[in-house]
Protein backbone atom coordinates (compact mmCIF):
# COMPACT_ATOMS: atom_id res chain seq x y z
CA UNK A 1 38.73 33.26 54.73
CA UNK A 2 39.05 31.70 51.47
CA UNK A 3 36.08 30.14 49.83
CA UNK A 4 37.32 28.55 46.99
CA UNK A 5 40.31 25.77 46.61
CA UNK A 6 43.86 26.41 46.41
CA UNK A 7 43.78 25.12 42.57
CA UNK A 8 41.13 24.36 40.51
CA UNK A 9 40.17 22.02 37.71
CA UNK A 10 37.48 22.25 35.38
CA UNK A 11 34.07 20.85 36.88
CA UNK A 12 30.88 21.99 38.17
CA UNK A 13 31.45 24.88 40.77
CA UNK A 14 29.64 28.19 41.39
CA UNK A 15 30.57 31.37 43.53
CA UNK A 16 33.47 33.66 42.51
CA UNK A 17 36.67 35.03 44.52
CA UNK A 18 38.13 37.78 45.22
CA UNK A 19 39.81 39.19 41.72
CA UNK A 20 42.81 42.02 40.84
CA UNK A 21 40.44 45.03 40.34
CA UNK A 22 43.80 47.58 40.84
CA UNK A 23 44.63 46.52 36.86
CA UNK A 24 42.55 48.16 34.38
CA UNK A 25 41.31 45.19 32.32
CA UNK A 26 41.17 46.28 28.47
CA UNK A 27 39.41 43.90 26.14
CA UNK A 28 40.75 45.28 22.80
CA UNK A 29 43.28 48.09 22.71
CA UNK A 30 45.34 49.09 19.47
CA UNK A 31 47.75 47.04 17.62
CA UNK A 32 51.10 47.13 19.14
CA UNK A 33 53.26 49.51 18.17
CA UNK A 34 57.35 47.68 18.27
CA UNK A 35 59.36 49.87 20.46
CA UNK A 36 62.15 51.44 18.99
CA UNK A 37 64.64 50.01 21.51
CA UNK A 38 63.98 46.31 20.43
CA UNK A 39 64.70 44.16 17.59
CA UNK A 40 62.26 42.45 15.91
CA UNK A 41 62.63 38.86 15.43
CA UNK A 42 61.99 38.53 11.53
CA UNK A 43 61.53 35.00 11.78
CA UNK A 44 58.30 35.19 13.42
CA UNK A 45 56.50 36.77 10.15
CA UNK A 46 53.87 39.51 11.17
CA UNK A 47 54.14 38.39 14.34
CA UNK A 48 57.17 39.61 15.33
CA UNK A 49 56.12 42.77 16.89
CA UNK A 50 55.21 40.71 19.74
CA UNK A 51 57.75 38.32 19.74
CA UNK A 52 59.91 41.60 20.25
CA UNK A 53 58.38 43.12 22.99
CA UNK A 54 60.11 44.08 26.82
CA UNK A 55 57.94 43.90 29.96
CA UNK A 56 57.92 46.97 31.41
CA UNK A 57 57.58 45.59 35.08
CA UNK A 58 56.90 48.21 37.66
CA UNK A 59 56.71 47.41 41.62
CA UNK A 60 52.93 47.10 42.77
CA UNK A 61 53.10 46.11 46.44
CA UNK A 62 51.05 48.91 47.35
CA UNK A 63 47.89 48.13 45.15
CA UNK A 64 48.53 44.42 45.59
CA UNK A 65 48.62 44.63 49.79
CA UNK A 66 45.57 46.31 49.09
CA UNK A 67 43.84 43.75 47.36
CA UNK A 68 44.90 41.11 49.60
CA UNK A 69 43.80 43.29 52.26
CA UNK A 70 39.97 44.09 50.24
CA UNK A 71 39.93 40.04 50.14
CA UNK A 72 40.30 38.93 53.44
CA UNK A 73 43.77 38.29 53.47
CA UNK A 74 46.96 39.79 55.56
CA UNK A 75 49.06 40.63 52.98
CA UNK A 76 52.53 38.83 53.52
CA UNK A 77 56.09 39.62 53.57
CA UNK A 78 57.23 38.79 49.88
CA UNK A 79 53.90 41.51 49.38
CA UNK A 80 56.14 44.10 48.98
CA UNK A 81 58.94 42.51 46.19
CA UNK A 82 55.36 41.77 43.89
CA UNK A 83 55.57 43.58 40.31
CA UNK A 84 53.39 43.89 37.80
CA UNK A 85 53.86 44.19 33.78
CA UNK A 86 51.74 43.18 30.32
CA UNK A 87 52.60 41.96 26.59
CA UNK A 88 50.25 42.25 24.08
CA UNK A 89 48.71 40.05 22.05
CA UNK A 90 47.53 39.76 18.49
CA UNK A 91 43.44 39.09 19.24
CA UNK A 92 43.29 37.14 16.05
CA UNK A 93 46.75 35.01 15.44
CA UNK A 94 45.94 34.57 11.82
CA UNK A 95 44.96 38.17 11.34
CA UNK A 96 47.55 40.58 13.21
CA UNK A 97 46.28 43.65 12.31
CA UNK A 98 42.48 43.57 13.77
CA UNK A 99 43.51 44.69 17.67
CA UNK A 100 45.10 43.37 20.03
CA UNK A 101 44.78 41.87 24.05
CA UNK A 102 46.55 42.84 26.62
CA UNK A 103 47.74 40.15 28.83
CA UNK A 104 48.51 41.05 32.50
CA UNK A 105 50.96 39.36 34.89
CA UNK A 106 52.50 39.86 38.39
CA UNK A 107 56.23 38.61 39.22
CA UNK A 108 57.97 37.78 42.47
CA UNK A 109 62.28 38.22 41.45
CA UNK A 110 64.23 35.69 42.81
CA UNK A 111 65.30 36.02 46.21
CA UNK A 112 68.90 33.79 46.28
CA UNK A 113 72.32 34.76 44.57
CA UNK A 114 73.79 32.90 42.04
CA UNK A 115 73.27 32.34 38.04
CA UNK A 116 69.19 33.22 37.35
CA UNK A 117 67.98 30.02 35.18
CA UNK A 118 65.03 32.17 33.96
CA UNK A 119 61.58 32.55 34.80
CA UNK A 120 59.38 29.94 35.93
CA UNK A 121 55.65 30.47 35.13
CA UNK A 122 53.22 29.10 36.64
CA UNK A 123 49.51 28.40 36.11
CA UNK A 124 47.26 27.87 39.12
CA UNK A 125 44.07 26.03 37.42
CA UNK A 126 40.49 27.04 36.38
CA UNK A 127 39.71 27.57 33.41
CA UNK A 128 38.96 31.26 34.43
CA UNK A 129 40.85 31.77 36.91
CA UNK A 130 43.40 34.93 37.92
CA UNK A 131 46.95 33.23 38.07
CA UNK A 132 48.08 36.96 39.81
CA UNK A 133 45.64 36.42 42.44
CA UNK A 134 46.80 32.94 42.72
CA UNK A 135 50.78 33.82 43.23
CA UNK A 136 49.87 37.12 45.41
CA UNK A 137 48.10 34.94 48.17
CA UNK A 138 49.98 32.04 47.72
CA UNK A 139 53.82 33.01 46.74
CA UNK A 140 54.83 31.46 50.47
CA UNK A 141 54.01 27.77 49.00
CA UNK A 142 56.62 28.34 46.30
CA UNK A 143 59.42 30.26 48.38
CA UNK A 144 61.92 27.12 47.79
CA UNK A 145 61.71 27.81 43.86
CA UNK A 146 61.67 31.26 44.36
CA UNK A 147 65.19 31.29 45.31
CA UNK A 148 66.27 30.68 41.88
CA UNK A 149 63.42 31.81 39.44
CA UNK A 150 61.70 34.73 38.79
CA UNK A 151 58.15 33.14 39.39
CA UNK A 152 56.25 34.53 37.04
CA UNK A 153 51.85 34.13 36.99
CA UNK A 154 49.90 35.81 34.44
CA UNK A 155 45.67 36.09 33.80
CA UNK A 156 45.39 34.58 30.75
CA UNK A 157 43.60 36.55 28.04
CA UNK A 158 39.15 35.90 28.46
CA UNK A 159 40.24 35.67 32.63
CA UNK A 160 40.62 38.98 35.11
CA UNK A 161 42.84 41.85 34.28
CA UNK A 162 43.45 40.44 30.57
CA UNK A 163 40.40 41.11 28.41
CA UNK A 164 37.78 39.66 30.37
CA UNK A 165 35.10 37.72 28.65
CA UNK A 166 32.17 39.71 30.95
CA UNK A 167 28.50 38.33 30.13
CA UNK A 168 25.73 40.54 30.79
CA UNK A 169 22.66 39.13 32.73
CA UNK A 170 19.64 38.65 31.11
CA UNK A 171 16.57 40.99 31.40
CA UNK A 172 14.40 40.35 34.53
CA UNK A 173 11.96 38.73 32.43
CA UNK A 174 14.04 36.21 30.62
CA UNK A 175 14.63 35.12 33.85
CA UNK A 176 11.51 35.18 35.60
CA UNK A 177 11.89 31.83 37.55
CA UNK A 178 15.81 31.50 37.66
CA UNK A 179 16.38 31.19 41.37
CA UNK A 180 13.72 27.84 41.21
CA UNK A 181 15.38 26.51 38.69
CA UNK A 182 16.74 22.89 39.92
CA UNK A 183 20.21 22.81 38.99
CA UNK A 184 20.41 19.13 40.02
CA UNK A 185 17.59 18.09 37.83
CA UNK A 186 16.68 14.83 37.89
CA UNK A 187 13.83 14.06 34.79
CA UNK A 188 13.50 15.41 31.44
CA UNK A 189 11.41 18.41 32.43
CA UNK A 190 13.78 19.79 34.88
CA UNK A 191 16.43 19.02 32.74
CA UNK A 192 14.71 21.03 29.53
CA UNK A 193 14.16 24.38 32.20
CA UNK A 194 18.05 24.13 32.90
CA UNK A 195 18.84 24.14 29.53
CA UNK A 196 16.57 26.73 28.84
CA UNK A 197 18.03 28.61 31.76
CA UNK A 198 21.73 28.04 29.77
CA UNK A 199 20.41 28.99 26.77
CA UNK A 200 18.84 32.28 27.83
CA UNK A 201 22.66 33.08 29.64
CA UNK A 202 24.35 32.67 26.71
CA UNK A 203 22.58 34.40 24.21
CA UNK A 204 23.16 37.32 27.05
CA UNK A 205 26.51 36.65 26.76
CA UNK A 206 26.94 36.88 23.00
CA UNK A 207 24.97 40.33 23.44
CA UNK A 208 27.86 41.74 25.23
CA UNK A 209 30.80 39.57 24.47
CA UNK A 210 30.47 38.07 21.61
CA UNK A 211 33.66 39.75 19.79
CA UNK A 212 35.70 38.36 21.84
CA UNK A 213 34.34 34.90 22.31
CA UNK A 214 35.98 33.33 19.57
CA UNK A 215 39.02 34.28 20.29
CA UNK A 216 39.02 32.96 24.10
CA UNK A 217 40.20 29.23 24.93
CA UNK A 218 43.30 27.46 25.45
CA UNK A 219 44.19 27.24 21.45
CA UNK A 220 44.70 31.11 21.54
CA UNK A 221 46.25 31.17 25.61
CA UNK A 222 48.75 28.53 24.23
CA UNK A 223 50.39 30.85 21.86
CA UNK A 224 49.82 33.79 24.00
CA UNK A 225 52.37 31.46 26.16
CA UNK A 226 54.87 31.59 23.80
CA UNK A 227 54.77 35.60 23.40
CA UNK A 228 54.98 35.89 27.56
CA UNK A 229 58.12 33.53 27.40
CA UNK A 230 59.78 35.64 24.58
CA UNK A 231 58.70 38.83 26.29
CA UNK A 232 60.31 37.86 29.52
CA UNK A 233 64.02 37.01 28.07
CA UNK A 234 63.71 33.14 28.11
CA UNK A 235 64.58 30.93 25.18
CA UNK A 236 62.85 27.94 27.05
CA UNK A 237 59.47 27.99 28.81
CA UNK A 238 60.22 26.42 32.37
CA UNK A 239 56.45 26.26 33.60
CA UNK A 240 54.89 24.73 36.33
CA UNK A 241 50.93 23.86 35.92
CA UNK A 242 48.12 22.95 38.23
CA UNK A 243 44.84 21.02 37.00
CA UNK A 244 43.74 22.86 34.22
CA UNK A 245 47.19 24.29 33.69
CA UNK A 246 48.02 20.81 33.10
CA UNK A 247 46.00 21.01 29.94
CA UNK A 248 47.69 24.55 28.60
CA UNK A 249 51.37 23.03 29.94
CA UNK A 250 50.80 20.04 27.47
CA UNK A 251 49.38 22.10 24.79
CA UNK A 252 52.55 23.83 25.04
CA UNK A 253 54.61 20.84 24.52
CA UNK A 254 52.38 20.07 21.31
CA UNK A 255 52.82 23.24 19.32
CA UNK A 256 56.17 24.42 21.00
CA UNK A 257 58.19 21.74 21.44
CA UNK A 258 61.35 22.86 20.24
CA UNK A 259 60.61 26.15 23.10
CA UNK A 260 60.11 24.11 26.05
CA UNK A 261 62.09 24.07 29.01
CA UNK A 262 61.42 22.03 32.12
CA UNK A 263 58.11 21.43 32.36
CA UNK A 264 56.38 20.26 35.72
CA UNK A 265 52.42 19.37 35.35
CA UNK A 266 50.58 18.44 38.47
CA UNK A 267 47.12 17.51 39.11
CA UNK A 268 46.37 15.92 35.30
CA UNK A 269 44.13 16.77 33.10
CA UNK A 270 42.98 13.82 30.78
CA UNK A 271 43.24 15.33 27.31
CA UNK A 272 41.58 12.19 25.47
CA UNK A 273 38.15 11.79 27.49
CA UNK A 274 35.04 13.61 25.81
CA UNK A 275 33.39 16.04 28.65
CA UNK A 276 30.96 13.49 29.32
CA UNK A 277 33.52 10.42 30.15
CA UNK A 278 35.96 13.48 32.02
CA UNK A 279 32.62 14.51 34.13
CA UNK A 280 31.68 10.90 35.05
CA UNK A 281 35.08 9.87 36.12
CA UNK A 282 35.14 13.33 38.14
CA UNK A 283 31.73 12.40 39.65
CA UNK A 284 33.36 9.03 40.64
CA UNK A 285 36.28 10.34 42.09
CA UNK A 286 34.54 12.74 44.69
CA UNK A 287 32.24 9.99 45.59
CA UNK A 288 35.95 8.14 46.63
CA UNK A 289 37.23 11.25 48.02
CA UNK A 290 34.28 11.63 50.11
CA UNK A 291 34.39 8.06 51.62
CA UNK A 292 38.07 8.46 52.77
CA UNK A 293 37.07 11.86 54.55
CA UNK A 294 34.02 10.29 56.21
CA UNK A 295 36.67 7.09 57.43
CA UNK A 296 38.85 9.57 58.32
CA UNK A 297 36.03 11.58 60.19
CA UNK A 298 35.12 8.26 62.05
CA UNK A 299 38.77 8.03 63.05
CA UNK A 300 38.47 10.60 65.35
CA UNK A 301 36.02 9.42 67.51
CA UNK A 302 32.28 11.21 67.84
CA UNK A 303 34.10 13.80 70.01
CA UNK A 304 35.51 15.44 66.69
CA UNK A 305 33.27 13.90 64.17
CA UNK A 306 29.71 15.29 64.12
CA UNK A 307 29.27 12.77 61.55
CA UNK A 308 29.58 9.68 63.86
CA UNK A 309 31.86 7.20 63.57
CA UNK A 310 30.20 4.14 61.10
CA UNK A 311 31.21 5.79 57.88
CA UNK A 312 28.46 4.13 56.16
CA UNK A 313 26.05 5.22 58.16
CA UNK A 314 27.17 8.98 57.78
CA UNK A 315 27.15 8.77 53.88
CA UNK A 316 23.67 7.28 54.04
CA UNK A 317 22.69 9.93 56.13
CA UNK A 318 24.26 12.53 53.87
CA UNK A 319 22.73 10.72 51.03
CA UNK A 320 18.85 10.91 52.83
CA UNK A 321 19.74 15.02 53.50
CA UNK A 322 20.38 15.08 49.74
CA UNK A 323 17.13 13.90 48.57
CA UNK A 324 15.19 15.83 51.20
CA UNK A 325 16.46 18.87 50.11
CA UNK A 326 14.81 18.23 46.44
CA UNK A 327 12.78 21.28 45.34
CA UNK A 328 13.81 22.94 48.53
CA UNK A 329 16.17 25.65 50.21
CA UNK A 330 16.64 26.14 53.73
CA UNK A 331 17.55 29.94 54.80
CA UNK A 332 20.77 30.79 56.08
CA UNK A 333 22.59 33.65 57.06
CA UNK A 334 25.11 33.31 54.48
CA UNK A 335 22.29 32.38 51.53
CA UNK A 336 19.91 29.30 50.82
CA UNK A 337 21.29 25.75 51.18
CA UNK A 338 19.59 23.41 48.44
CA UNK A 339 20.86 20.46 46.58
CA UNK A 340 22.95 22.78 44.91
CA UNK A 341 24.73 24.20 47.60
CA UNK A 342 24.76 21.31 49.62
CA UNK A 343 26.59 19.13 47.25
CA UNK A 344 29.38 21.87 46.28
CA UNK A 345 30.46 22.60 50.03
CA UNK A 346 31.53 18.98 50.18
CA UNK A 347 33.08 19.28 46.73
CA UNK A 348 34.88 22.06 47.86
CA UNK A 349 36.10 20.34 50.77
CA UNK A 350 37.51 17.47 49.17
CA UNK A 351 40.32 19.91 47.39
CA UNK A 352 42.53 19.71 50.18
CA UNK A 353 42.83 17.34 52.89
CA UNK A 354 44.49 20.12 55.08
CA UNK A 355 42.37 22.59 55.08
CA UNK A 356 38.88 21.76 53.30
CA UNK A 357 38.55 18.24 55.85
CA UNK A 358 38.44 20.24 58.88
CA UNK A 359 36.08 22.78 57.73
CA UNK A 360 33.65 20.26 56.17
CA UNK A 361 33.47 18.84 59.42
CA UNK A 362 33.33 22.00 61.53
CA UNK A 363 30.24 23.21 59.05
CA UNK A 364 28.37 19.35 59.31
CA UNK A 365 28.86 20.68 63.39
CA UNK A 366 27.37 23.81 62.79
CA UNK A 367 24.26 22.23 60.96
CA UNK A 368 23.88 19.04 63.08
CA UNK A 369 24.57 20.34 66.59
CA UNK A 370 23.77 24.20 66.43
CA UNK A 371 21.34 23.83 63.68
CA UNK A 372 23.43 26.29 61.95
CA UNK A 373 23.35 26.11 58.09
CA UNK A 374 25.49 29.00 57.37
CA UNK A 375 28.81 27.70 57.36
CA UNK A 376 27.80 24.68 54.98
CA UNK A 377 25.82 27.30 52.64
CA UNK A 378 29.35 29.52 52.54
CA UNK A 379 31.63 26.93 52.14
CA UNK A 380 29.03 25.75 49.07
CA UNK A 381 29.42 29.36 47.42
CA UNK A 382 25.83 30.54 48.51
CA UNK A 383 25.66 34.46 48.78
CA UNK A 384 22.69 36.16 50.34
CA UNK A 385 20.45 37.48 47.51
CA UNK A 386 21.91 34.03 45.70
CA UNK A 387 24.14 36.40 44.07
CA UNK A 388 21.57 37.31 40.80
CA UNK A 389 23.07 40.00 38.75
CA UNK A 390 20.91 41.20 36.75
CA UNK A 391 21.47 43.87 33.45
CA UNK A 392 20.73 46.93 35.38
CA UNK A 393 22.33 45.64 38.54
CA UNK A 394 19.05 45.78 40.58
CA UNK A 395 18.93 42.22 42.04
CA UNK A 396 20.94 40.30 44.57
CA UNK A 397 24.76 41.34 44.37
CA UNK A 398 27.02 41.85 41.80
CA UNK A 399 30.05 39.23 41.04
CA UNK A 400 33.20 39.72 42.39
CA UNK A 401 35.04 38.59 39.18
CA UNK A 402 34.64 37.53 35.85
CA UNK A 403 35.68 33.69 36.88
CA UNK A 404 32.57 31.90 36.34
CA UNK A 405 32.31 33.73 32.84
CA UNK A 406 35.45 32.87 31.99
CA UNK A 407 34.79 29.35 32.84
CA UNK A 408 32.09 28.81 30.85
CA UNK A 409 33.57 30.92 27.47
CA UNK A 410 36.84 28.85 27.74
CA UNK A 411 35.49 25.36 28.30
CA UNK A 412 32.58 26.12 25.26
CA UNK A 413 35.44 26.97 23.06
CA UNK A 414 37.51 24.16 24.06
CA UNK A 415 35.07 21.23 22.60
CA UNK A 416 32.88 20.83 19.77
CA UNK A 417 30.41 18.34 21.88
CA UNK A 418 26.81 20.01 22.51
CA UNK A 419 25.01 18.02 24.61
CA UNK A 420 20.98 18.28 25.45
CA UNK A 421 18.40 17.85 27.62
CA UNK A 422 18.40 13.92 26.43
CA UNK A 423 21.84 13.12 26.48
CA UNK A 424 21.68 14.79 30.46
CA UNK A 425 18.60 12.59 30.87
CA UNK A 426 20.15 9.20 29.23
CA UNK A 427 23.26 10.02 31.06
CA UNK A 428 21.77 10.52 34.52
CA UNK A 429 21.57 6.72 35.32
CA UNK A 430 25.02 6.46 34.75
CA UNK A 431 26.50 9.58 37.18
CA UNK A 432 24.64 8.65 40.08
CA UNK A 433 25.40 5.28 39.98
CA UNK A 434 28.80 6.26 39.73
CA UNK A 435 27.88 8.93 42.81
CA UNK A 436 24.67 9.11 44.16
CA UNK A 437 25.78 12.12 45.84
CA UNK A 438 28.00 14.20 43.28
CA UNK A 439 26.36 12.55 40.38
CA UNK A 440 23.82 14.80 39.57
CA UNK A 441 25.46 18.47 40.07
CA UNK A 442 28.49 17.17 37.93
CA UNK A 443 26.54 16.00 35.42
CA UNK A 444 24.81 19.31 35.00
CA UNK A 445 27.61 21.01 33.27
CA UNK A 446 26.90 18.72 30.24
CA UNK A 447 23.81 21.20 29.87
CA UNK A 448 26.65 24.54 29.88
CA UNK A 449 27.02 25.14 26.69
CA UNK A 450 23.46 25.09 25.32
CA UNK A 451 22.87 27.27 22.44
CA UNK A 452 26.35 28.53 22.98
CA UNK A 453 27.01 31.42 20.13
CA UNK A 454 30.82 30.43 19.23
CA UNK A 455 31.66 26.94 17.70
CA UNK A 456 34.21 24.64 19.62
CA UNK A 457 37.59 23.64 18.80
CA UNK A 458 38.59 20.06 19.56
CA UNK A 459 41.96 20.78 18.72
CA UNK A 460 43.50 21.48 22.25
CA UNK A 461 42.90 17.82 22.73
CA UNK A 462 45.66 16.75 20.56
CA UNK A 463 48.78 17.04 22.74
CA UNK A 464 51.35 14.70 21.14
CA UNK A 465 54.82 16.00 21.75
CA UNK A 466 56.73 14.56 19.71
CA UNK A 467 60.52 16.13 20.12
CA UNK A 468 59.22 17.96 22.83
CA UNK A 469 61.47 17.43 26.51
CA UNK A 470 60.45 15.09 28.69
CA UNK A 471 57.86 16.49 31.04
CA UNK A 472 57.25 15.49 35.04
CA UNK A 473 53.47 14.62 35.46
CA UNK A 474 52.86 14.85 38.88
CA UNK A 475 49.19 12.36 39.85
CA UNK A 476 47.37 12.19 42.94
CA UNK A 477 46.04 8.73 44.04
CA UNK A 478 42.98 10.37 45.51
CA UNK A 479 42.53 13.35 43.29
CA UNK A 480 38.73 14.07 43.26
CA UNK A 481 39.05 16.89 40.22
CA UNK A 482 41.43 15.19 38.10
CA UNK A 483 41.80 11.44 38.80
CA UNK A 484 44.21 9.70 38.96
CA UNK A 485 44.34 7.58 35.51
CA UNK A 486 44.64 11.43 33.83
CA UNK A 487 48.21 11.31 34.48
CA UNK A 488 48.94 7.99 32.63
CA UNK A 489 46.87 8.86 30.29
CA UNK A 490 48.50 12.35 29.09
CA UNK A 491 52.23 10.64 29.62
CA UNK A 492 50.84 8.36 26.56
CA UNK A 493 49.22 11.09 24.52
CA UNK A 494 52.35 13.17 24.87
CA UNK A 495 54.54 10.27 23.37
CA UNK A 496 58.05 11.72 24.46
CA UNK A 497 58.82 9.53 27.23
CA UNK A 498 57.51 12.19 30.37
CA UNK A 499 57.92 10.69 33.74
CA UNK A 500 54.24 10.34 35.98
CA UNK A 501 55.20 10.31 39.72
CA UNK A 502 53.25 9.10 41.67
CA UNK A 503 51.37 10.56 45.01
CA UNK A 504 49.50 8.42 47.28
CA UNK A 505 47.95 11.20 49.20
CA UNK A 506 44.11 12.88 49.00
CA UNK A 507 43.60 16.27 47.51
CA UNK A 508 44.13 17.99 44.41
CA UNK A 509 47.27 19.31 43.60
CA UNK A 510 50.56 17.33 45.18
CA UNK A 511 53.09 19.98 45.23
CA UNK A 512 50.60 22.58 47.60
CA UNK A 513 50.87 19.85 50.25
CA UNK A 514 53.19 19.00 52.43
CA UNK A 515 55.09 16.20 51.25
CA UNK A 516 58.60 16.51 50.97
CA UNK A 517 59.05 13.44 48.50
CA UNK A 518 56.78 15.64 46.00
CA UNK A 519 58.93 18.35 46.79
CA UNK A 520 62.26 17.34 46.52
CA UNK A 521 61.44 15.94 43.58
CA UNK A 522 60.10 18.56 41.95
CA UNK A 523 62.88 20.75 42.80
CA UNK A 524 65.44 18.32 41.20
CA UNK A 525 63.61 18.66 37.91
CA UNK A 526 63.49 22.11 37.85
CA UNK A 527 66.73 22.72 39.33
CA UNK A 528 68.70 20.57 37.73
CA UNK A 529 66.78 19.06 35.10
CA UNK A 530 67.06 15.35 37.48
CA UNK A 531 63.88 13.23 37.09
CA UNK A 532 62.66 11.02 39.30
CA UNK A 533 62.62 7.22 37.70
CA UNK A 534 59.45 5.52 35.94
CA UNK A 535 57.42 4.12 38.94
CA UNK A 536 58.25 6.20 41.79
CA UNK A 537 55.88 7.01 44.49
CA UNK A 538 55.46 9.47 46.92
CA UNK A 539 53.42 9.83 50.47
C-alpha cells in the first residue's frame, strides 16, 4: 500500500518510501573520462566531457520487478520494457576537475510507431525524492505520452541512487529526549528544544555529509538537467514537472532558455514567497482542503462518514482531538499517534481526492468506531520504534531511503533565510489562525535548518525567462501543497508569456487525475506544441 502521495511538494512531512536499492548509489567517483567514440562539444569549455557523453542504457526489468515487488507493489506490464543508464556530473560546475556525481535514471522507450520527438523527462516532486521510483510504479498514468516519447525520470544528484546526501544520527546521548520532543510546539520553550533537536541533526549531518552538502540543491540539479538532455540525444528539453519539479522546470527556463523544448509544469511552485509566506499560505490551503473533504464526507450520509454529517461539527471535533493529544501519544500497532502524526495523516490525505479521501475516512472509522488508531498512525508516517536511527543502528528501525535527508539538504541550500526559535514563536499566531489544525506542524519546518553547516543560495528564486518558450503552467483550484495563486504568480516571474490553465478540481497534481480536459490539453502541448488559450479552465 502506498504511504506517501503520488507527488510531492515541499512542506512539512515525515516517514520515507520505498527507494531503488538495486543501483549502487556512488557519492563521488572519478572525473569522467570522454569516450573515445564521441565528440566533444568544444563549445561547452571544460565542460564538454559531459556535454559529450552516451547513456549506456541497459534493460533492468528484472531488478526493477523486484523492487516493486520488495515495496508492496505488483509490478506491471510496461515492468519489463524499464531500462536503466547514468551521466556524470562535474560535483563542482566551476571546478571540473575535483570528482564527479553520478546521476542515475530509468527509461520507458516509446511504445507507438512513427517519428520519435525525443525524450520527455519528467520530475515527480519532493525535494528528495526518487523520480525512478516515481515512473516504475506509476508509468501506467503516463501511457498516452508514452506512445510518442521516451519518458525519461532520473534521481537527481543529493536524492536515491545519485550521490545521496545520507546524515548520520546523532549519538544516543545527544539525543537523550528526542522521541518527547513536541514537534508541534506551541511556546518559546518547546520551540527552543525543537531547535535544539535541529541543531543537534545537522551538525550530525555535516559529520558525515558535509562534502557534499554544498554542492546539493536545485542551482547544481538545474545544470545537471542540461547534461541529462545532451546525454540523451535531444537538442530541446521537453520536460514535464510536478510540485517541486515545477521549481527545477522554471529554473530551467531561466538559465537555459535557448535549450528548452515544451515545457509542461503542474502543481506550481511560487518562486517569489520567502519560506515563511510559502509555509503560511500552505498551512491555509490544507485548512481549505480539509473543509471540502469533511463537506464532502457529510455528503455521504453517516452511513459512509464516521465523521457525521454537520461539517462544522466534525472539524471542531477534529480540532478538540488535536489539542487533547498535546504532550501525548496514544499506542498503536503501527507506532504512536500524537499531534504529530495526527495532523500529517490528514495532510497526506488531502494529496489526492481519489485515493487519500477514502482512506482518511476509512482510518477516522477505524479510530472512532473500532477504537483502532493504527490506520490513522500509518497513514501519518508513524513506524513502530518511531523509526529512531541511531549511529550504531541500535534503536528503532533504520530508514528506508535517504528522502527525508535529501529534503532537508536541498531545501537548506535553496534559501539563505534562518529562522529561530522567535521568529517560530512570533509567527505562531499567524499559522494557526490561518489553520488551527495544520498551523502548527507546517510552521515547524521554519525551525529545519537551524545551525545548518552549508550557506543558502537564494538564487533558484530568480526564474525570469526571458527568450525562453512559452511554458504550460498547469494550477489546481484546491491544491493544498502548492496553492493555487503559485501558478499566476510564476507565469509573471517567468515574463515570456506561459499559459496557466486552470483546474477546478481538489488535489495536488492535475494531470495524475482523471480529467480529460487536463489531459487533452496537455497532450496538445506536448504533441504538437498547441496551447490552450489565456483563461481556460478545466473540471
Amino acid at each position: 500500500m502506498r504511504d506517501k502521495p503520488l507527488i510531492w511538494a515541499r512542506g512539512p512531512r515525515r516517514g520515507a518510501t520505498a527507494l531503488l536499492a538495486s543501483v549502487a548509489a556512488l557519492a563521488l567517483v572519478q572525473p569522467v573520462v570522454l569516450p573515445t567514440t564521441v565528440a566533444a562539444d568544444t563549445s561547452h569549455g571544460e565542460l564538454a566531457p559531459y556535454y559529450g557523453q552516451k547513456i549506456s542504457w541497459k534493460n533492468c526489468a528484472a531488478q526493477q520487478s523486484k523492487e516493486l515487488r520488495e515495496a508492496g507493489f505488483t509490478p506491471p506490464a510496461y515492468a519489463k520494457r524499464l531500462q536503466c543508464g547514468s551521466v556524470k556530473a562535474p560535483r563542482i560546475y566551476a571546478s571540473p576537475g575535483r570528482g564527479d556525481v553520478e546521476i542515475h535514471m530509468v527509461r520507458l522507450p516509446k511504445t507507438g510507431d512513427g517519428e520519435r520527438p525525443g525524450s520527455l523527462v519528467l520530475n515527480f516532486g519532493g525535494p528528495g525524492e526518487s523520480g525512478m521510483e516515481g515512473l516504475r510504479e506509476m508509468g501506467a498514468k503516463f501511457a498516452t505520452l508514452n506512445q510518442r516519447y521516451d519518458l525519461v525520470a532520473h534521481d537527481p544528484r543529493g536524492v536515491g541512487a545519485s550521490a545521496p546526501v545520507e546524515c548520520a544520527q546523532p549519538d544516543e546521548a545527544d539525543l537523550e529526549g528526542f522521541e518527547e520532543t513536541d514537534r508541534t510546539p506551541d511556546n518559546p520553550t518547546e520551540a527552543e528544544v525543537l531547535a535544539a533537536v535541529n541543531g543537534t541533526l545537522n551538525e550530525a549531518c555535516r559529520r558525515s555529509a558535509g562534502r557534499l552538502l554544498p554542492w546539493v540543491g536545485t542551482v547544481a540539479s538545474t545544470r545537471d538537467l542540461d547534461v541529462l538532455r545532451a546525454a540523451l540525444g535531444d537538442k530541446k528539453l521537453n520536460y514535464l514537472g510536478f510540485s517541486y519539479g515545477t521549481f527545477l522546470g522554471a529554473n530551467y527556463l531561466h538559465k537555459f532558455p535557448g535549450n528548452a523544448g515544451r515545457v509542461v509544469l503542474d502543481g506550481v511552485e511560487n518562486p517569489t514567497q520567502t519560506p515563511r509566506e510559502e509555509l503560511e499560505s500552505q498551512a491555509k490551503a490544507f485548512d481549505h482542503a480539509m473543509d471540502d473533504f469533511l463537506a464532502d464526507c457529510a455528503q455521504r450520509g453517516a452511513r459512509q462518514c464516521p465523521l457525521g454529517t454537520d461539517p462544522k461539527e466534525a472539524k471542531e471535533g477534529l480540532e478538540a482531538l488535536f489539542t487533547a493529544l498535546d504532550g501525548k501519544t496514544l499506542p498503536t500497532d503501527a507506532g504512536g499517534l500524537d499531534q504529530d502524526v495526527f495532523v500529517n495523516a490528514m495532510k497526506n490525505a488531502m494529496y489526492s481526492k481519489g485515493d487519500g479521501w477514502p482512506a482518511l475516512r476509512r482510518a477516522f472509522g477505524a479510530l472512532l468506531d473500532d477504537d483502532d488508531g493504527a490506520p490513522l498512525a500509518a497513514l501519518g508516517g508513524a513506524t513502530p520504534g518511531n523509526g529512531l536511527r541511531t549511529a550504531d543502528g541500535g534503536a528503532g528501525e533504520q530508514a528506508a531511503d535517504n528522502s527525508d535527508d535529501a529534503f532537508r539538504a536541498i531545501n537548506c541550500r535553496d534559501t539563505s533565510k534562518r529562522y529561530g526559535p522567535k521568529d517560530y514563536t512570533a509567527a505562531l499566531a499567524d499559522f494557526t489562525k490561518a489553520s488551527p489544525l495544520f498551523g502548527k506542524l507546517v510552521a515547524n519546518e521554519l525551525l529545519q535548518c537551524t545551525d545548518w553547516p552549508v550557506a543558502g543560495d537564494n538564487d533558484p528564486h530568480r526564474v525570469d525567462a526571458e527568450g525562453a518558450p512559452k511554458a504550460l503552467l498547469v494550477a489546481t483550484v484546491n491544491d493544498p501543497a502548492t496553492p493555487y495563486p503559485g501558478g499566476v504568480a510564476l507565469a509573471k516571474a517567468l515574463g515570456n508569456d506561459s499559459v496557466e490553465l486552470t483546474y477546478t478540481g481538489d488535489g495536488h497534481g492535475a494531470y495524475v487525475t482523471n480529467s480529460r480536459c487536463v489531459h487533452s490539453k496537455v497532450e496538445d502541448f506536448l504533441f504538437d506544441g498547441k496551447l490552450p488559450k489565456a483563461g481556460t479552465k478545466c473540471n
